[in-house]
PDB file of N, CA and C in Angstrom:
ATOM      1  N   UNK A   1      -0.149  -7.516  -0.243  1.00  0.00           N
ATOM      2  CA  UNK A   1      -1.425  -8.176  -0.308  1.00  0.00           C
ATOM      3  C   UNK A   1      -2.239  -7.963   0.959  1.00  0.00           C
ATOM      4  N   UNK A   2      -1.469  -8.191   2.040  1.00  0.00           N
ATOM      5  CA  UNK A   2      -2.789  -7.833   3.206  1.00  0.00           C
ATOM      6  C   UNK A   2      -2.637  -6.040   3.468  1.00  0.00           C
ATOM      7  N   UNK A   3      -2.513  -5.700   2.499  1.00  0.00           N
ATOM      8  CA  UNK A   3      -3.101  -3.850   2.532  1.00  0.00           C
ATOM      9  C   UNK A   3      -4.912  -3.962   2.197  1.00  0.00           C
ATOM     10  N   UNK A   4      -4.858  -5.083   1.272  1.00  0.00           N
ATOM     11  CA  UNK A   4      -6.601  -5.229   0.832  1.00  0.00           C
ATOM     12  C   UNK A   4      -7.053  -6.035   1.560  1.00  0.00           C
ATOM     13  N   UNK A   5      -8.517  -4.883   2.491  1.00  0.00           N
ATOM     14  CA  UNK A   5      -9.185  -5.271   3.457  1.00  0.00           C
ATOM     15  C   UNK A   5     -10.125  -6.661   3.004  1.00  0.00           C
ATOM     16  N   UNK A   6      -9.711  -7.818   3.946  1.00  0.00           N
ATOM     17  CA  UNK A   6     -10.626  -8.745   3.625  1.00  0.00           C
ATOM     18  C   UNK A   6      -9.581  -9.872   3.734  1.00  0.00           C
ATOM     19  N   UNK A   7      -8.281  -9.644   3.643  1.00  0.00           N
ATOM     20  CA  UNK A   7      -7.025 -10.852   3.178  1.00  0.00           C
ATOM     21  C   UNK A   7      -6.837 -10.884   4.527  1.00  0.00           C
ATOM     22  N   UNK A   8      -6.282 -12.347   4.964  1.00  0.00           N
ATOM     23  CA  UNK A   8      -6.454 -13.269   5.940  1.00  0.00           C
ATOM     24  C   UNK A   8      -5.119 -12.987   5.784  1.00  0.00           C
ATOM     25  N   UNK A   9      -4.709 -14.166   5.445  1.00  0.00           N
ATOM     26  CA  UNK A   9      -2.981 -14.066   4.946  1.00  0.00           C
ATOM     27  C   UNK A   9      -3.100 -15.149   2.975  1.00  0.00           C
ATOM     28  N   UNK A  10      -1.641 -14.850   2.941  1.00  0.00           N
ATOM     29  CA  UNK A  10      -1.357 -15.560   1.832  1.00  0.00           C
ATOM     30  C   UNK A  10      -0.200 -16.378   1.886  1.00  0.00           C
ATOM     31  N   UNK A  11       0.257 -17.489   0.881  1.00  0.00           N
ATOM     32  CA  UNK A  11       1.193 -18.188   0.736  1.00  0.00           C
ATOM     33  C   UNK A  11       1.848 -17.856  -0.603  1.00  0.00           C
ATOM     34  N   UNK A  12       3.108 -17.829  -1.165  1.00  0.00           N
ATOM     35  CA  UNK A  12       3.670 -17.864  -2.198  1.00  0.00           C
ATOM     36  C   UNK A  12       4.471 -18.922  -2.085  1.00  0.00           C
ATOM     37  N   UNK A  13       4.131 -19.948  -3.765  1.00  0.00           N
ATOM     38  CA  UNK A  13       4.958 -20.588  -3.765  1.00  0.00           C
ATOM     39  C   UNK A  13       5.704 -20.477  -5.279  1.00  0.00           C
ATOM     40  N   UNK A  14       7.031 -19.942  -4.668  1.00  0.00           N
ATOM     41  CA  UNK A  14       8.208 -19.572  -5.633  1.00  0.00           C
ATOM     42  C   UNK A  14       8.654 -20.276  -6.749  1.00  0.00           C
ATOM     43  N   UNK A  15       8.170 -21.684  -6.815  1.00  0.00           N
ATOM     44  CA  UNK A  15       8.288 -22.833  -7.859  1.00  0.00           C
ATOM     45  C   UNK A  15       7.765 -22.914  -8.696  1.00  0.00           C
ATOM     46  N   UNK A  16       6.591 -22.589  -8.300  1.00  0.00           N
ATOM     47  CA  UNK A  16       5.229 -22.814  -9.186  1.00  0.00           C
ATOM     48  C   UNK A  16       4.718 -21.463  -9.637  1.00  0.00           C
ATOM     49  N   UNK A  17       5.300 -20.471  -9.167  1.00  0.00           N
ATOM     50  CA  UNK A  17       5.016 -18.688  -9.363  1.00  0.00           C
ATOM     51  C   UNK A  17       3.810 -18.753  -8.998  1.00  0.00           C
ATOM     52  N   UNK A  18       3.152 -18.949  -7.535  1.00  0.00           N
ATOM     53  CA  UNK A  18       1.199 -18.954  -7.520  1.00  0.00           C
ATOM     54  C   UNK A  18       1.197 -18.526  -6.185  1.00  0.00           C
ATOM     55  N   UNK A  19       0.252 -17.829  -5.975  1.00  0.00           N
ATOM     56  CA  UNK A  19      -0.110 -17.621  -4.728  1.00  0.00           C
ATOM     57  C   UNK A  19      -1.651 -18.171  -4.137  1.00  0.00           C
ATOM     58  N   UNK A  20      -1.582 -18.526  -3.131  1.00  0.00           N
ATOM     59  CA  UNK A  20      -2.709 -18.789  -2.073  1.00  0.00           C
ATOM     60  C   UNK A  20      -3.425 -17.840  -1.728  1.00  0.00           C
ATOM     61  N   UNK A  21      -4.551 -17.356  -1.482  1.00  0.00           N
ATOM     62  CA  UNK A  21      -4.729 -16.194  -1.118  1.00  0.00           C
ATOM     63  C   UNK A  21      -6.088 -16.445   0.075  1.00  0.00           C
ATOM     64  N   UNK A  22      -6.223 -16.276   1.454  1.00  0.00           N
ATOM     65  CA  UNK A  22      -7.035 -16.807   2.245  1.00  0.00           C
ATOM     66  C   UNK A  22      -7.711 -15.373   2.629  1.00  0.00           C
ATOM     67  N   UNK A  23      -9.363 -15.434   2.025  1.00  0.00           N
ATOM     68  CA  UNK A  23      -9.912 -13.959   2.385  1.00  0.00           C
ATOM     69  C   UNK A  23     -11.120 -13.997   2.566  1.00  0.00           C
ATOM     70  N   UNK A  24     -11.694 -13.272   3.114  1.00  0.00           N
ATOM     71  CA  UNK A  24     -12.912 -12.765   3.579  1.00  0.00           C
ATOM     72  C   UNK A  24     -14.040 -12.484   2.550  1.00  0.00           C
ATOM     73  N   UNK A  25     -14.989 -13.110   1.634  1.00  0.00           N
ATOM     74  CA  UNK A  25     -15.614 -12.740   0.990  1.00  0.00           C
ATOM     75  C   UNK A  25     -16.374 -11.841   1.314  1.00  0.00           C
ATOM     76  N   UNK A  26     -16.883 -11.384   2.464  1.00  0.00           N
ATOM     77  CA  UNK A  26     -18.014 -10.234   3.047  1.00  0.00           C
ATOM     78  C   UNK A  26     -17.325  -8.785   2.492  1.00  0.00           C
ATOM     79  N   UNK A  27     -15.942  -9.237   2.689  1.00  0.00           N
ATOM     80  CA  UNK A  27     -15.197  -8.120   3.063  1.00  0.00           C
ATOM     81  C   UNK A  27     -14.042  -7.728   1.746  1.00  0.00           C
ATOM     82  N   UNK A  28     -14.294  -8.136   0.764  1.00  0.00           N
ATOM     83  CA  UNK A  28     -13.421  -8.231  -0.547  1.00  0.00           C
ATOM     84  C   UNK A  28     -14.058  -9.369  -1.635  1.00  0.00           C
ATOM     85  N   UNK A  29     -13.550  -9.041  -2.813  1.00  0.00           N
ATOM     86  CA  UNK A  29     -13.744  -9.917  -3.973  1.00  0.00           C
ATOM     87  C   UNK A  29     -12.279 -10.237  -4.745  1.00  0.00           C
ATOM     88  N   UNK A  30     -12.488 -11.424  -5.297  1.00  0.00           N
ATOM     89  CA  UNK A  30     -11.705 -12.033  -5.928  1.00  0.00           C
ATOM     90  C   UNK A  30     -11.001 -11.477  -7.344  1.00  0.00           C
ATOM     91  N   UNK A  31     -11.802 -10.244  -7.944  1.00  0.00           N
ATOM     92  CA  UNK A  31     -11.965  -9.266  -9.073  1.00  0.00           C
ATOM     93  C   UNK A  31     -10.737  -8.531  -7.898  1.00  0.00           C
ATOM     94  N   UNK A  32     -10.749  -7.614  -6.846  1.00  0.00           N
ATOM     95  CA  UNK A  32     -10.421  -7.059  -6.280  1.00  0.00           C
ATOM     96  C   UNK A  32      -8.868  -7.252  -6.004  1.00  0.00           C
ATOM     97  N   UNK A  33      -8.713  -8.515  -5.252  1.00  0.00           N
ATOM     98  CA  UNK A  33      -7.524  -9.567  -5.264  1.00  0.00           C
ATOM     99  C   UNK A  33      -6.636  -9.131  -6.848  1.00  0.00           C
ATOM    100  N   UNK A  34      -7.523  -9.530  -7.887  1.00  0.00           N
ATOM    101  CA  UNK A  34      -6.340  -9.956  -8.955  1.00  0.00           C
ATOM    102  C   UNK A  34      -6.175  -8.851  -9.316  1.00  0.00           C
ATOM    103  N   UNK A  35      -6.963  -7.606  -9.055  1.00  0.00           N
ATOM    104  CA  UNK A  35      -6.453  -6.270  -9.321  1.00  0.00           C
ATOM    105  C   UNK A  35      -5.037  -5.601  -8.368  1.00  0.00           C
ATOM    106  N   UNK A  36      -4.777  -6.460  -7.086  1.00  0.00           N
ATOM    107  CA  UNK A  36      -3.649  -6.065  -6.395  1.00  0.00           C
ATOM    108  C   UNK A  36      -2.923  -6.887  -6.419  1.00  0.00           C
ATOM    109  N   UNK A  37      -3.169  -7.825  -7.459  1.00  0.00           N
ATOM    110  CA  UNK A  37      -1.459  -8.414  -7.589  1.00  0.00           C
ATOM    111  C   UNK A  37      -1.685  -7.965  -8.828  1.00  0.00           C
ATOM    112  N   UNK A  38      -2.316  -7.635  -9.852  1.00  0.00           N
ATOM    113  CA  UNK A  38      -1.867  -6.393 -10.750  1.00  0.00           C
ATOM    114  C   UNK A  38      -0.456  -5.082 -11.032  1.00  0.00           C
ATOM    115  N   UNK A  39      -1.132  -5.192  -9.721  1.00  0.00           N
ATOM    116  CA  UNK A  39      -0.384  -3.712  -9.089  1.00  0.00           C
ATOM    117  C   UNK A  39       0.832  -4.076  -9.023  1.00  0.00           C
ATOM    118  N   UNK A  40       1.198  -5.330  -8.244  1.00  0.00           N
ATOM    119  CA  UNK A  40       2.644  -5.287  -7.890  1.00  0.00           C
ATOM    120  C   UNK A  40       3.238  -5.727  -8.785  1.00  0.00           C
ATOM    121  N   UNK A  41       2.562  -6.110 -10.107  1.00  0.00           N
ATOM    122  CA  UNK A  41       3.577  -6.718 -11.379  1.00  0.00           C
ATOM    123  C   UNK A  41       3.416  -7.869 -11.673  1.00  0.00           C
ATOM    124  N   UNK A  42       2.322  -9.016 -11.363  1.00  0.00           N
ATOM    125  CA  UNK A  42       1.859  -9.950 -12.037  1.00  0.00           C
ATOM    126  C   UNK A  42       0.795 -10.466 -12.220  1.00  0.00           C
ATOM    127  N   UNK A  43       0.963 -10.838 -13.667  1.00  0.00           N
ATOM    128  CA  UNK A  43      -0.663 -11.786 -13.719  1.00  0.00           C
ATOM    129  C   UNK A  43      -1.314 -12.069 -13.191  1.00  0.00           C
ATOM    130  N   UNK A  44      -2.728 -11.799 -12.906  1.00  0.00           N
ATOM    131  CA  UNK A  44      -3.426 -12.534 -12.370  1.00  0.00           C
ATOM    132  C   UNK A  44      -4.842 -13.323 -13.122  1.00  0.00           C
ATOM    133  N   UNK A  45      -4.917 -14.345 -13.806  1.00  0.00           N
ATOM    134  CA  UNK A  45      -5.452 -14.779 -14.309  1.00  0.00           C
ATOM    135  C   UNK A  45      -5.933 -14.051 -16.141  1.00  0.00           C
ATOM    136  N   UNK A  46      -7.154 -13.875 -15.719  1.00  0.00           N
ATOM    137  CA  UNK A  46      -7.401 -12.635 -16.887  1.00  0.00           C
ATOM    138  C   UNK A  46      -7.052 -11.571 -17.140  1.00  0.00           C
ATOM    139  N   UNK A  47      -6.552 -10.759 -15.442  1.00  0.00           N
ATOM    140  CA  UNK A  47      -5.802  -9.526 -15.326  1.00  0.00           C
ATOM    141  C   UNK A  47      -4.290  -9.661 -15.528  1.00  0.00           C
ATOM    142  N   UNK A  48      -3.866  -8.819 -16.448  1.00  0.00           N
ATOM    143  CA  UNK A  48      -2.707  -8.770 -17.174  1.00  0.00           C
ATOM    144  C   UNK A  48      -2.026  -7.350 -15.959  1.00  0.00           C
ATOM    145  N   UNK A  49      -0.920  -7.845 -15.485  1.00  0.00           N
ATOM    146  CA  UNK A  49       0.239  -6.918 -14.648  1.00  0.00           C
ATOM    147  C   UNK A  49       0.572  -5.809 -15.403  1.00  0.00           C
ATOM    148  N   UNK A  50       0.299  -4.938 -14.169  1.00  0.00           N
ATOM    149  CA  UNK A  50       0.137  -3.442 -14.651  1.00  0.00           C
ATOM    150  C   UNK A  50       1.702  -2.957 -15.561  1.00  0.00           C
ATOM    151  N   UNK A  51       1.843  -2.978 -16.250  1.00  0.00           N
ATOM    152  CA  UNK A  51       3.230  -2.225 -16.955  1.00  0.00           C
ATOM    153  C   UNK A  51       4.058  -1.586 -15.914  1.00  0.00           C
ATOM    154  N   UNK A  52       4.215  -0.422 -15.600  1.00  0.00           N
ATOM    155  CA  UNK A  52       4.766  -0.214 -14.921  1.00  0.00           C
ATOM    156  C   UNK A  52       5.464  -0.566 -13.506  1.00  0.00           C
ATOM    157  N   UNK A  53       4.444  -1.241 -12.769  1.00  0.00           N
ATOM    158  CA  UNK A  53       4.876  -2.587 -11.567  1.00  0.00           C
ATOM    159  C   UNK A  53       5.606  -3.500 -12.331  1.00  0.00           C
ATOM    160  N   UNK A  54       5.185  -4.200 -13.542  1.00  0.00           N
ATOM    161  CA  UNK A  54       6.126  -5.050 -13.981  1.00  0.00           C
ATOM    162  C   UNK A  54       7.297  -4.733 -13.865  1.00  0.00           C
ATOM    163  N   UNK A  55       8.020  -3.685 -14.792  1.00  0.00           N
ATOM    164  CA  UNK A  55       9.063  -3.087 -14.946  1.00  0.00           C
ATOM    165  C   UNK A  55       9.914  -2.989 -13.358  1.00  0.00           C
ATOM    166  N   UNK A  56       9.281  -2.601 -12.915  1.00  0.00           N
ATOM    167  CA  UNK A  56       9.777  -2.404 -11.233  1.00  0.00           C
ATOM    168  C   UNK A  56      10.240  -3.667 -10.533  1.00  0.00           C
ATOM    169  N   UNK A  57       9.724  -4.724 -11.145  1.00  0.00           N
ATOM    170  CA  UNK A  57      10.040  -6.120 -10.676  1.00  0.00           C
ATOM    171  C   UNK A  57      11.829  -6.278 -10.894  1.00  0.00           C
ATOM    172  N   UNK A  58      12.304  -7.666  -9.620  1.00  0.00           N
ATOM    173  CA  UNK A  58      13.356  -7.291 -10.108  1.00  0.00           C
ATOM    174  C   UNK A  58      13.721  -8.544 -11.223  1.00  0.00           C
ATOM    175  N   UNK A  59      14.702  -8.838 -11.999  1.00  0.00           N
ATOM    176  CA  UNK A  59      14.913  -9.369 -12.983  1.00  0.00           C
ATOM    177  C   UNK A  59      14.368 -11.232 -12.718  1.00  0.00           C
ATOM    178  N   UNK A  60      14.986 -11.294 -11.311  1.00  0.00           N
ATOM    179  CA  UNK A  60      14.476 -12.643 -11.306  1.00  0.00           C
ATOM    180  C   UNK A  60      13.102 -13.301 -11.009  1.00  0.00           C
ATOM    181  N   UNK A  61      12.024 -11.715 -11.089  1.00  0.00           N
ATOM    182  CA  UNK A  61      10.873 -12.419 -10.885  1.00  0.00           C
ATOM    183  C   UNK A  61       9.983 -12.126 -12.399  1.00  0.00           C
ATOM    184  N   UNK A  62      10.824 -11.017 -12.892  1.00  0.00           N
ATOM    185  CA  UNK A  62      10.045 -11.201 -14.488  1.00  0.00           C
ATOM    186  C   UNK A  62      10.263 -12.633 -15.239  1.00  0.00           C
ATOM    187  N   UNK A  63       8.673 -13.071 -15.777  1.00  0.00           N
ATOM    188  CA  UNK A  63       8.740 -14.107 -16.832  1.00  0.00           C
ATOM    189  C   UNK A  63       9.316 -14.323 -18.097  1.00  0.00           C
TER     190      UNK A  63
END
């Protein structure tokens, strides 16, 4: 997540499967965001986790 310019930092909380995400609006969008947790294999709201990142996940973080 902080590869995309604009992210501050983030929090994950493992209970609740959600992340925090603290960022720079000048410098990134929120469209942008849910496209890179896309990437790594999960949901992000309307954006559905890319297939292949999913797969790559390891068993205990697939839903």
């Amino acid at each position: 997540m902080l590869k995309i310019k604009g992210i501050k930092m983030y929090e994950l909380d493992d209970k609740a499967m959600t992340f925090t995400i603290y960022y720079n609006s000048k410098k990134t969008t929120l469209q942008t965001i849910k496209e890179g947790i896309s990437k790594l294999g999960y949901d992000a709201d309307e954006v559905k986790a890319d297939p292949k990142a999913y797969e790559s996940l390891d068993g205990c973080c697939k839903a």
